[in-house]
C-alpha atoms as a PDB file:
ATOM      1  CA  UNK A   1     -58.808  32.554 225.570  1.00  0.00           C
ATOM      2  CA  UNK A   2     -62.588  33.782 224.137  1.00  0.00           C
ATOM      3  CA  UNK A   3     -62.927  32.014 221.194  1.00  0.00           C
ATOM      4  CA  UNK A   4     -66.471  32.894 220.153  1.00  0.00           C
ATOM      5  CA  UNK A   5     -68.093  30.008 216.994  1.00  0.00           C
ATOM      6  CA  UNK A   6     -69.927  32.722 214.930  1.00  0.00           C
ATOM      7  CA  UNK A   7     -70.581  31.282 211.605  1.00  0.00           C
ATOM      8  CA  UNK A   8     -70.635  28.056 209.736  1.00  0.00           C
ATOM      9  CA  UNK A   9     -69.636  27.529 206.530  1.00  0.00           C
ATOM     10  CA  UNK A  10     -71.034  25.241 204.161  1.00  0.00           C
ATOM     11  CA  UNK A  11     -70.391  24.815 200.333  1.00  0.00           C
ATOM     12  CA  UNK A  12     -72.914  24.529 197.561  1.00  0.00           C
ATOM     13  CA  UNK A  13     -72.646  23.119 193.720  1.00  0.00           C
ATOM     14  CA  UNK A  14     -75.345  25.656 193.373  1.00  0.00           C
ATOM     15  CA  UNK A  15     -76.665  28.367 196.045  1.00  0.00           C
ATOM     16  CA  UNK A  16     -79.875  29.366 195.120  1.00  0.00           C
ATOM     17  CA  UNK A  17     -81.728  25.625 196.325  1.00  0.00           C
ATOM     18  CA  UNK A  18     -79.338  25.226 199.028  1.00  0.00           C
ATOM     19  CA  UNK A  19     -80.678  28.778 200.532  1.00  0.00           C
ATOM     20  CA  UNK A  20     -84.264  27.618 199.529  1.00  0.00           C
ATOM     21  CA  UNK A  21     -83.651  24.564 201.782  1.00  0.00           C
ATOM     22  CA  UNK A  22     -82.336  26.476 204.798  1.00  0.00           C
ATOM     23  CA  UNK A  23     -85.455  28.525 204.629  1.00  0.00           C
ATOM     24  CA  UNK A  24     -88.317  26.184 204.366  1.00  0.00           C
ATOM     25  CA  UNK A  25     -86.182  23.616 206.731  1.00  0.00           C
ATOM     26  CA  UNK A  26     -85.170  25.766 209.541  1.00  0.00           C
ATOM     27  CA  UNK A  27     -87.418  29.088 208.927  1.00  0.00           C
ATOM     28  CA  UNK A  28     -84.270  31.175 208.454  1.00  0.00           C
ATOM     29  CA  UNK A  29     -84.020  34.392 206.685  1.00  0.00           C
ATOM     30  CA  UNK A  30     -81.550  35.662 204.438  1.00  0.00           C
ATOM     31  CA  UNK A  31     -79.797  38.865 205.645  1.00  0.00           C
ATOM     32  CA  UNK A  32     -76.215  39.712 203.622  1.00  0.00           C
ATOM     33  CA  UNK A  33     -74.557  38.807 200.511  1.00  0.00           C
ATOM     34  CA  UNK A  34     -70.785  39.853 200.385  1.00  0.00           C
ATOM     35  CA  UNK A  35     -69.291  40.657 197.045  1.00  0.00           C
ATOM     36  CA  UNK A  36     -66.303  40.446 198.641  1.00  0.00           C
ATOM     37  CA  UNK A  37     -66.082  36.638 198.086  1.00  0.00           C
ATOM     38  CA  UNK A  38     -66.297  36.980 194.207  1.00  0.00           C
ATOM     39  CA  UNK A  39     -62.123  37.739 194.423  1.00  0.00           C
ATOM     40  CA  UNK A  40     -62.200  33.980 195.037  1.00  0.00           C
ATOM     41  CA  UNK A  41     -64.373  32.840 192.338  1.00  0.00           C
ATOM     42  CA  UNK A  42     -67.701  32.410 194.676  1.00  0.00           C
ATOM     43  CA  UNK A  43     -70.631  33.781 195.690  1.00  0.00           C
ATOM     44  CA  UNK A  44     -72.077  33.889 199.109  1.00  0.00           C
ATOM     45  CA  UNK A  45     -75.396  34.267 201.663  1.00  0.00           C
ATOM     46  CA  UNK A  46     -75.842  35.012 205.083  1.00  0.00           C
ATOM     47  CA  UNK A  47     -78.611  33.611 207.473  1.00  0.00           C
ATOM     48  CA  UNK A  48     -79.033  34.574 211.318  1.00  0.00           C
ATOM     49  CA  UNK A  49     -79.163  31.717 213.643  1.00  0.00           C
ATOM     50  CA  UNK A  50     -79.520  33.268 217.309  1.00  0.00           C
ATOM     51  CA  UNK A  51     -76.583  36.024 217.802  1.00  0.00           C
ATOM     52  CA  UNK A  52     -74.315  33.638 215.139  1.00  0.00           C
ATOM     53  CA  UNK A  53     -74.648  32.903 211.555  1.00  0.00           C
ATOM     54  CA  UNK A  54     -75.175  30.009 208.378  1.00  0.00           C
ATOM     55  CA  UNK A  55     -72.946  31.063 205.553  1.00  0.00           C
ATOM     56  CA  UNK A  56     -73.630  28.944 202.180  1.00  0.00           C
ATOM     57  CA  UNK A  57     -70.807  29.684 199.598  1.00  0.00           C
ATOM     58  CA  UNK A  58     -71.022  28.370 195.727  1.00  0.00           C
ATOM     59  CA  UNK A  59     -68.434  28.621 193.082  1.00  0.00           C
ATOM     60  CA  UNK A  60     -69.288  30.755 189.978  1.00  0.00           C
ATOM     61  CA  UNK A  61     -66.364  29.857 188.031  1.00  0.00           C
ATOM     62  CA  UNK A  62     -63.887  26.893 187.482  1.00  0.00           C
ATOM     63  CA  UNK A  63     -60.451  26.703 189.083  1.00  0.00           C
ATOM     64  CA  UNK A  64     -61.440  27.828 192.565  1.00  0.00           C
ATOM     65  CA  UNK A  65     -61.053  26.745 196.109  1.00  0.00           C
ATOM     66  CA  UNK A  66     -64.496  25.978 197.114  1.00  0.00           C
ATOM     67  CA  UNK A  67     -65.129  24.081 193.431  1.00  0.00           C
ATOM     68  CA  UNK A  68     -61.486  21.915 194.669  1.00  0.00           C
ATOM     69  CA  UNK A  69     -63.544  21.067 197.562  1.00  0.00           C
ATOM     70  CA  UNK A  70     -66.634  20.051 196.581  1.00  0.00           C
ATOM     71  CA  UNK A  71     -64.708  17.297 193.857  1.00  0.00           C
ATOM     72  CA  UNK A  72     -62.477  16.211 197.077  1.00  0.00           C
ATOM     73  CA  UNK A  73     -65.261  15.570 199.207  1.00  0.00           C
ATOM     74  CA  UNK A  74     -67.915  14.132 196.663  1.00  0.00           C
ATOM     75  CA  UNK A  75     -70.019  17.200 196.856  1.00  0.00           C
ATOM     76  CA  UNK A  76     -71.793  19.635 198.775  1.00  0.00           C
ATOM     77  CA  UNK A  77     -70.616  19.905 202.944  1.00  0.00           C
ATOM     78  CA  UNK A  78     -69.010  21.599 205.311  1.00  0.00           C
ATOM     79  CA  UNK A  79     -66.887  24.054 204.393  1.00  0.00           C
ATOM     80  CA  UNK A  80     -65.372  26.642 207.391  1.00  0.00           C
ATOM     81  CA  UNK A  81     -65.596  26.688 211.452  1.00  0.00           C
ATOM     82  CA  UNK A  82     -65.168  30.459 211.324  1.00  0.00           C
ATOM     83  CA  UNK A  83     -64.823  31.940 215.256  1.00  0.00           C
ATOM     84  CA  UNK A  84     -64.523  35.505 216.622  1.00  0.00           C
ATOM     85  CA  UNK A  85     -62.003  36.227 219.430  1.00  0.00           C
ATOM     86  CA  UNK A  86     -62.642  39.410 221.901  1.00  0.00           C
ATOM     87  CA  UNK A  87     -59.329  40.674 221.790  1.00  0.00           C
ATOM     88  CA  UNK A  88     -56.868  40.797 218.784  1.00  0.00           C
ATOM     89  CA  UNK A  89     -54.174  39.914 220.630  1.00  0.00           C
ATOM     90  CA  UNK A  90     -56.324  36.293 221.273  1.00  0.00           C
ATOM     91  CA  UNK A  91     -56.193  36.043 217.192  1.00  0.00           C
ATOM     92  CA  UNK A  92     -52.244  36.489 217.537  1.00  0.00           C
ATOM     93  CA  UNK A  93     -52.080  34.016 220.046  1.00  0.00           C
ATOM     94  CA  UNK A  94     -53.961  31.596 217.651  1.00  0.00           C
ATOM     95  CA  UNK A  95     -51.412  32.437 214.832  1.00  0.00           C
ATOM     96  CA  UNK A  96     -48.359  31.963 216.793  1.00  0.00           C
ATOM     97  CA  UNK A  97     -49.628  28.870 218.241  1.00  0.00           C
ATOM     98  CA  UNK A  98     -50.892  27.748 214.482  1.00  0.00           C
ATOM     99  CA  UNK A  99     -46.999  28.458 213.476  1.00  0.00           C
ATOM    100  CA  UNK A 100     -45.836  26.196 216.675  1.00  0.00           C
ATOM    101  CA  UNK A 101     -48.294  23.219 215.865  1.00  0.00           C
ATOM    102  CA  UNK A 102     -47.353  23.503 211.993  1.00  0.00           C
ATOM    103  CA  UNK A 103     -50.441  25.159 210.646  1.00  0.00           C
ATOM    104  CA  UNK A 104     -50.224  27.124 207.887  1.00  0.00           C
ATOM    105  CA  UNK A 105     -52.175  30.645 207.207  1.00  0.00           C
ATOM    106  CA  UNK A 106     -53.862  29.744 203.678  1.00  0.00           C
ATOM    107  CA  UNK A 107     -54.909  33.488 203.612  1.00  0.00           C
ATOM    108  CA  UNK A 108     -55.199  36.609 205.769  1.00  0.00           C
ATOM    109  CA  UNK A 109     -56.901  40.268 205.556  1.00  0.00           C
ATOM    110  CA  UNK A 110     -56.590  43.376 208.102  1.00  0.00           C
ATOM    111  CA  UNK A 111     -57.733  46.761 207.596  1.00  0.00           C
ATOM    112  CA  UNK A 112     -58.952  48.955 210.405  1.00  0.00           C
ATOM    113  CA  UNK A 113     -60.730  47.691 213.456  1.00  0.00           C
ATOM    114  CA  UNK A 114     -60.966  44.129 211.529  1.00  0.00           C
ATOM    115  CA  UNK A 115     -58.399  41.108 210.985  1.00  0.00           C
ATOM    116  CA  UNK A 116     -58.430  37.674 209.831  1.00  0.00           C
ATOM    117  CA  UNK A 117     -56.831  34.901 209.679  1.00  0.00           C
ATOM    118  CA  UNK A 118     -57.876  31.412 207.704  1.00  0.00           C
ATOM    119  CA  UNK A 119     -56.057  28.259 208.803  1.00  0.00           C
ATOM    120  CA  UNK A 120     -55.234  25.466 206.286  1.00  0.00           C
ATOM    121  CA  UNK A 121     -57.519  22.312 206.325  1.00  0.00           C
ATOM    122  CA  UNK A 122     -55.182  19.853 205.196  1.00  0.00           C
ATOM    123  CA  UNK A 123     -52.745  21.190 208.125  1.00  0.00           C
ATOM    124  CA  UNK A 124     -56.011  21.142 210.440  1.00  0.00           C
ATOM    125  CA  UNK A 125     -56.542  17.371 209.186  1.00  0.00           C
ATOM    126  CA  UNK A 126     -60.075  18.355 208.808  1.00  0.00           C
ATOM    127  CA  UNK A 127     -61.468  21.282 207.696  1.00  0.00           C
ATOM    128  CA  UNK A 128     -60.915  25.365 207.354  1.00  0.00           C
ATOM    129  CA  UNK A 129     -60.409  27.159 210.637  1.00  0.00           C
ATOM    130  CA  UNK A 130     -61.795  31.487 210.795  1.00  0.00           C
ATOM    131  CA  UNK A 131     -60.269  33.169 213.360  1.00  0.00           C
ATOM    132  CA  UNK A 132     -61.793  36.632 213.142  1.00  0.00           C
ATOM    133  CA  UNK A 133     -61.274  39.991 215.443  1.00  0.00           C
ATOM    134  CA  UNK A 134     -63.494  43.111 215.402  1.00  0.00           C
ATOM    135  CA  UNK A 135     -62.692  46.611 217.027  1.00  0.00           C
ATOM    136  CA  UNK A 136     -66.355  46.502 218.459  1.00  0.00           C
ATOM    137  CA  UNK A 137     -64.957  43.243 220.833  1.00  0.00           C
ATOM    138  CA  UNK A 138     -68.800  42.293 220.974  1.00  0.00           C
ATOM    139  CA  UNK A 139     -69.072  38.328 220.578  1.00  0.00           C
ATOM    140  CA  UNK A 140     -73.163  39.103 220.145  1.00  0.00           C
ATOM    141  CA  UNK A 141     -72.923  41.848 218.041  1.00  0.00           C
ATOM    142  CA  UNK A 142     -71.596  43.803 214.963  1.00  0.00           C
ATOM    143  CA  UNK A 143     -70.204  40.943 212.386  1.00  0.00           C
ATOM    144  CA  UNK A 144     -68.082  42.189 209.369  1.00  0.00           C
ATOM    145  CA  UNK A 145     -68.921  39.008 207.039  1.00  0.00           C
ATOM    146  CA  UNK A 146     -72.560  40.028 207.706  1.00  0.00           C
ATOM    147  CA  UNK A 147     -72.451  43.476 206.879  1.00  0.00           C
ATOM    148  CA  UNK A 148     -71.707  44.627 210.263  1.00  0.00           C
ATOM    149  CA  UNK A 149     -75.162  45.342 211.475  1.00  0.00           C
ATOM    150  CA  UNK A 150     -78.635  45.168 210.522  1.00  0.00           C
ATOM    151  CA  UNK A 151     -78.495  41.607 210.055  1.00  0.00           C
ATOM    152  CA  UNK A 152     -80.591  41.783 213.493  1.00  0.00           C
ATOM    153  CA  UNK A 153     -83.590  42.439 211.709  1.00  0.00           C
ATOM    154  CA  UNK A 154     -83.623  39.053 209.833  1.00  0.00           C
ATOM    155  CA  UNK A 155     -83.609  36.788 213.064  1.00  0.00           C
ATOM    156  CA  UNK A 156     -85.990  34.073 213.158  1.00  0.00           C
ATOM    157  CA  UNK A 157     -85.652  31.653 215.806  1.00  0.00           C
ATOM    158  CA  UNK A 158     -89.255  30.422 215.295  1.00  0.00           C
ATOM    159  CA  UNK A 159     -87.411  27.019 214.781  1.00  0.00           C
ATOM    160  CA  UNK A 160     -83.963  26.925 215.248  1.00  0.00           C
ATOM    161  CA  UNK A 161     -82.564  28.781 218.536  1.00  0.00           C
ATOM    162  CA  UNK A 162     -79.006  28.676 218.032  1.00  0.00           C
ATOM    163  CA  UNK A 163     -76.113  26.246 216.788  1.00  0.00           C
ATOM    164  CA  UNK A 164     -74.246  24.150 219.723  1.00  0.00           C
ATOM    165  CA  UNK A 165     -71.664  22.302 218.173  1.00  0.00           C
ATOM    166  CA  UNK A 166     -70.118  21.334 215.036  1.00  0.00           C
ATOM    167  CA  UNK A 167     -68.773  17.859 214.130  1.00  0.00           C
ATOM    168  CA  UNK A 168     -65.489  17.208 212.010  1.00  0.00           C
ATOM    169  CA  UNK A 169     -64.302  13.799 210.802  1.00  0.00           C
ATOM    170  CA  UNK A 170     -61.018  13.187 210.816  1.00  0.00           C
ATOM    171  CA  UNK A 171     -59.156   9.701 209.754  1.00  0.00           C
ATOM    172  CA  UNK A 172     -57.295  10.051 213.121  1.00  0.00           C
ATOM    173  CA  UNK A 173     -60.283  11.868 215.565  1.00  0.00           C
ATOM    174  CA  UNK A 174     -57.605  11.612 218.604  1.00  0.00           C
ATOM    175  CA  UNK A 175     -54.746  13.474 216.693  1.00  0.00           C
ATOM    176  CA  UNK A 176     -57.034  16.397 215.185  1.00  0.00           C
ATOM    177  CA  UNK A 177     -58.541  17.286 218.184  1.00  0.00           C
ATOM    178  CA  UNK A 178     -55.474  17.325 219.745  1.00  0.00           C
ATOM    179  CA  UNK A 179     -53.918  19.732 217.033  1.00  0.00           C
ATOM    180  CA  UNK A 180     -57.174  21.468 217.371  1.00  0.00           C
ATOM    181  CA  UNK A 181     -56.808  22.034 221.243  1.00  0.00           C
ATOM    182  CA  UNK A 182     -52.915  23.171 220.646  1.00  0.00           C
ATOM    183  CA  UNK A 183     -54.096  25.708 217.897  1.00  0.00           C
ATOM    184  CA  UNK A 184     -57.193  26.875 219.476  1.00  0.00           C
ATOM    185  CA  UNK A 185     -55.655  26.999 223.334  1.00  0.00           C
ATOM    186  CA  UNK A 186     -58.451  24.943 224.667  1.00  0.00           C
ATOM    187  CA  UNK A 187     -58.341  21.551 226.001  1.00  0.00           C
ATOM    188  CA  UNK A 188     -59.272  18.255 224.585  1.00  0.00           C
ATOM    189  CA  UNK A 189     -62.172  16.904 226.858  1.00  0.00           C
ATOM    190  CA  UNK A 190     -63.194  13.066 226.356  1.00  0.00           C
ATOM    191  CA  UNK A 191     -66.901  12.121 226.633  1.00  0.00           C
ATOM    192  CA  UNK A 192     -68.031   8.749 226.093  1.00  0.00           C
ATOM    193  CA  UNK A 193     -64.914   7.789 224.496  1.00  0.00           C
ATOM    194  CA  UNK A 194     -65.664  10.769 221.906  1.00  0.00           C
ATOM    195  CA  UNK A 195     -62.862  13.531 222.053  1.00  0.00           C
ATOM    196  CA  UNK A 196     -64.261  17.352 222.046  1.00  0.00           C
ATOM    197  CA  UNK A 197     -63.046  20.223 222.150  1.00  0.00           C
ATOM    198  CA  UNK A 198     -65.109  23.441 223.731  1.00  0.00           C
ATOM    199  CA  UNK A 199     -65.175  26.803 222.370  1.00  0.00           C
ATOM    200  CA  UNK A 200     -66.836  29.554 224.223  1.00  0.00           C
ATOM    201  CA  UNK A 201     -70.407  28.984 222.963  1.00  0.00           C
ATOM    202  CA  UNK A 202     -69.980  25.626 221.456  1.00  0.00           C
ATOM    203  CA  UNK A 203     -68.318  22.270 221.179  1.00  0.00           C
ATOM    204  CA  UNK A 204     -66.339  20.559 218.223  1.00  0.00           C
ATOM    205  CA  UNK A 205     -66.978  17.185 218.023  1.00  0.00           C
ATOM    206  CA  UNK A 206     -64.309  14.888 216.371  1.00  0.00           C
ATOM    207  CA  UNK A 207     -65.095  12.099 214.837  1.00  0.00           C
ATOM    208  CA  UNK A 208     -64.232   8.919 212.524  1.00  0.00           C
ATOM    209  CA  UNK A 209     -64.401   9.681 208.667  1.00  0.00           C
ATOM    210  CA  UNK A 210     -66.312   6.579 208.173  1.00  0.00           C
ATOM    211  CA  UNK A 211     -69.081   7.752 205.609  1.00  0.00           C
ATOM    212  CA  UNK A 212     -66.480   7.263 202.262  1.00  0.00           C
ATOM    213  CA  UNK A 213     -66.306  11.651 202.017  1.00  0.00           C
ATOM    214  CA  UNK A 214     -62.940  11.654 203.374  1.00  0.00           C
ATOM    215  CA  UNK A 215     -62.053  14.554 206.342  1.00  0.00           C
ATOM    216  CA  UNK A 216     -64.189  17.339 206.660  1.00  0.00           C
ATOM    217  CA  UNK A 217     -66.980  19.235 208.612  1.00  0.00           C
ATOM    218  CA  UNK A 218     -69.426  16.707 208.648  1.00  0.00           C
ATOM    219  CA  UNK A 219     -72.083  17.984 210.857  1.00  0.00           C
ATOM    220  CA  UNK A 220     -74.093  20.715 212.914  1.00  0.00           C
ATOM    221  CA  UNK A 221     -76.189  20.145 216.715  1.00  0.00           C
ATOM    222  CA  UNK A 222     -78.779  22.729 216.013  1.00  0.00           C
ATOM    223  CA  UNK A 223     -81.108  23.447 219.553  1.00  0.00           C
ATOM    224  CA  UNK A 224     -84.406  24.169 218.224  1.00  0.00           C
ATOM    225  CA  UNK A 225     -88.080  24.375 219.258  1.00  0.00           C
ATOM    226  CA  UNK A 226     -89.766  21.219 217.676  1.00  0.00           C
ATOM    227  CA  UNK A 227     -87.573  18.571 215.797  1.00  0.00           C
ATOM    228  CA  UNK A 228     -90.448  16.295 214.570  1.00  0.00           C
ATOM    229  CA  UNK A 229     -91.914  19.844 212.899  1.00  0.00           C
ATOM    230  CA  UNK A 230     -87.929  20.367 211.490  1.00  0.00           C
ATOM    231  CA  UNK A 231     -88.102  16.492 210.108  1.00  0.00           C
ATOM    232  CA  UNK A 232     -91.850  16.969 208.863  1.00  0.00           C
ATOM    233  CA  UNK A 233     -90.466  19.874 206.756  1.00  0.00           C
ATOM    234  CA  UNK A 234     -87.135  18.308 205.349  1.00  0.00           C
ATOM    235  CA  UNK A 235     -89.613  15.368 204.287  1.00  0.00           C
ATOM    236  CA  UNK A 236     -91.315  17.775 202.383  1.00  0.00           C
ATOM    237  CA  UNK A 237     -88.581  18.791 200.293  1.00  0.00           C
ATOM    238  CA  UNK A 238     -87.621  15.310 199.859  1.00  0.00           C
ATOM    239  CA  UNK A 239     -84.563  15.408 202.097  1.00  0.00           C
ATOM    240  CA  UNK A 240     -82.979  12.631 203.618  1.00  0.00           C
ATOM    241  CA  UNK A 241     -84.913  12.816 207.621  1.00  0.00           C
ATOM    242  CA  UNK A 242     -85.086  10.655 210.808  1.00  0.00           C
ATOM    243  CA  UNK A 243     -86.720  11.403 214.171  1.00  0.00           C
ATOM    244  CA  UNK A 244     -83.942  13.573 215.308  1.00  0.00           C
ATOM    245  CA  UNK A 245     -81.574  14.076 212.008  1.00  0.00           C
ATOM    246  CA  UNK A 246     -82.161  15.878 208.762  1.00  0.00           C
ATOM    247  CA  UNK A 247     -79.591  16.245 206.018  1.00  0.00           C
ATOM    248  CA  UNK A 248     -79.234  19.727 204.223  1.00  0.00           C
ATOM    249  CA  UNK A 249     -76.852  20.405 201.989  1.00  0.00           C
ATOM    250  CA  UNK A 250     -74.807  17.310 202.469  1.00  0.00           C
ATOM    251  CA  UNK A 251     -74.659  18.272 206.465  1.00  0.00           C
ATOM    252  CA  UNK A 252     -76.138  16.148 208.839  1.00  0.00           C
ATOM    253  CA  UNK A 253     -77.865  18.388 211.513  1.00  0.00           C
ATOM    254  CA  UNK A 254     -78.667  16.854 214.676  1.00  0.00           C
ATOM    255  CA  UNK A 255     -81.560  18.373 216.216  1.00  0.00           C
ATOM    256  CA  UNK A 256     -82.389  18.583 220.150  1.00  0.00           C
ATOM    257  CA  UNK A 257     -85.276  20.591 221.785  1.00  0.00           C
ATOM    258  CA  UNK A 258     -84.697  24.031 223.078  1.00  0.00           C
END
């Protein structure tokens, strides 16, 4: 199975200094807001990374999904590992294997050359699973949550070059990446006694929840051009840095040199 990591979520108290801290951090641009989310009580921004994407979401009213989340895990974080699969019969084979592992689909959309499916967190034991098919079957290319196209135009990789793996804490690592591996298809893979599980253009990482925020998407491995210039800058805006580590939005991105 293709199963393509295309965007990140993360969730925000408030969006606007979040997006302010993506920018002068990691020299990313802005490039779609979708008032599509605002059915669920948030709004939303879009930021190339490479071919893939940062999405920051922030609740604009009380009583939603994203504010639930940000009082369970002590505020802002990780929010959604949202993938793209080449073929939509690859999303089916997600569901169905979801349904077999006990899963539950929190919430689904289709309309013409686009479907969706969102897979429960609590089920997941970690965090929000995307599983997302498009018509144009291009894992580099035209993204629906992005507007489809034109997003291209707002790539910087000046900084960051692209997103390799995401970490989630779990309070049993062993058993989520193993439900992760039955629901995704792909096999758990043990390095240095740290259980993974690889995607088609990145890894998950599971992970002890040991930092008192309970289960969740803890962190991001971002390849990039110069981390002490990435550290320098998160300094700058007085956010928490070390030589190859910088905290944004209360996600720990690890940093490694392109």
């Amino acid at each position: 199975m293709t199963l393509q990591l295309r965007q990140i979520a993360l969730v925000a108290e408030r969006l606007e200094p979040v997006l302010q801290d993506f920018e002068a951090v990691f020299g990313l641009a802005r490039c779609f807001v979708d008032p599509g989310v605002g059915v669920f009580g948030l709004e939303n921004t879009l930021m190339p990374v490479g071919r893939n994407f940062f999405e920051v979401v922030a609740p604009v009213k009380p009583g939603t999904a994203g504010g639930r989340y940000l009082e369970r895990r002590k505020g802002d974080g990780g929010y959604m590992v949202i993938t793209q699969t080449a073929t939509l019969a690859e999303l089916e084979d997600v569901r169905r294997q979801a349904g077999e592992a006990g899963v539950r689909v929190a919430w689904e959309s289709s309309r013409p050359g686009w479907t969706l499916i969102q897979l429960h967190p609590g089920d997941l034991r970690t965090t929000f699973l995307d599983v997302e098919w498009d018509a144009a079957g291009d894992l580099a290319g035209p993204w629906p949550p992005a507007g489809g196209t034109g997003w291209e135009a707002s790539v910087r990789q000046d900084l960051v070059v692209d997103f390799t793996a995401v970490e989630l804490q779990a309070d049993d690592p062993a058993g989520a990446a193993r439900l992760w591996s039955a629901v995704t298809g792909a096999p758990v893979q043990v390095e240095a006694g740290v259980p993974w599980v690889r995607l088609n253009n990145a890894g998950l990482r599971f992970v002890p929840a040991a930092d008192g925020r309970g289960p969740g998407l803890s962190a991001v491995d971002l390849k990039v051009r110069d981390p002490a210039q990435i550290v320098a800058r998160a300094r700058a805006r007085g956010l928490p840095a070390i030589e190859d580590r910088v905290e944004v939005c209360g996600v720990r991105f690890h940093l490694t040199r392109a």
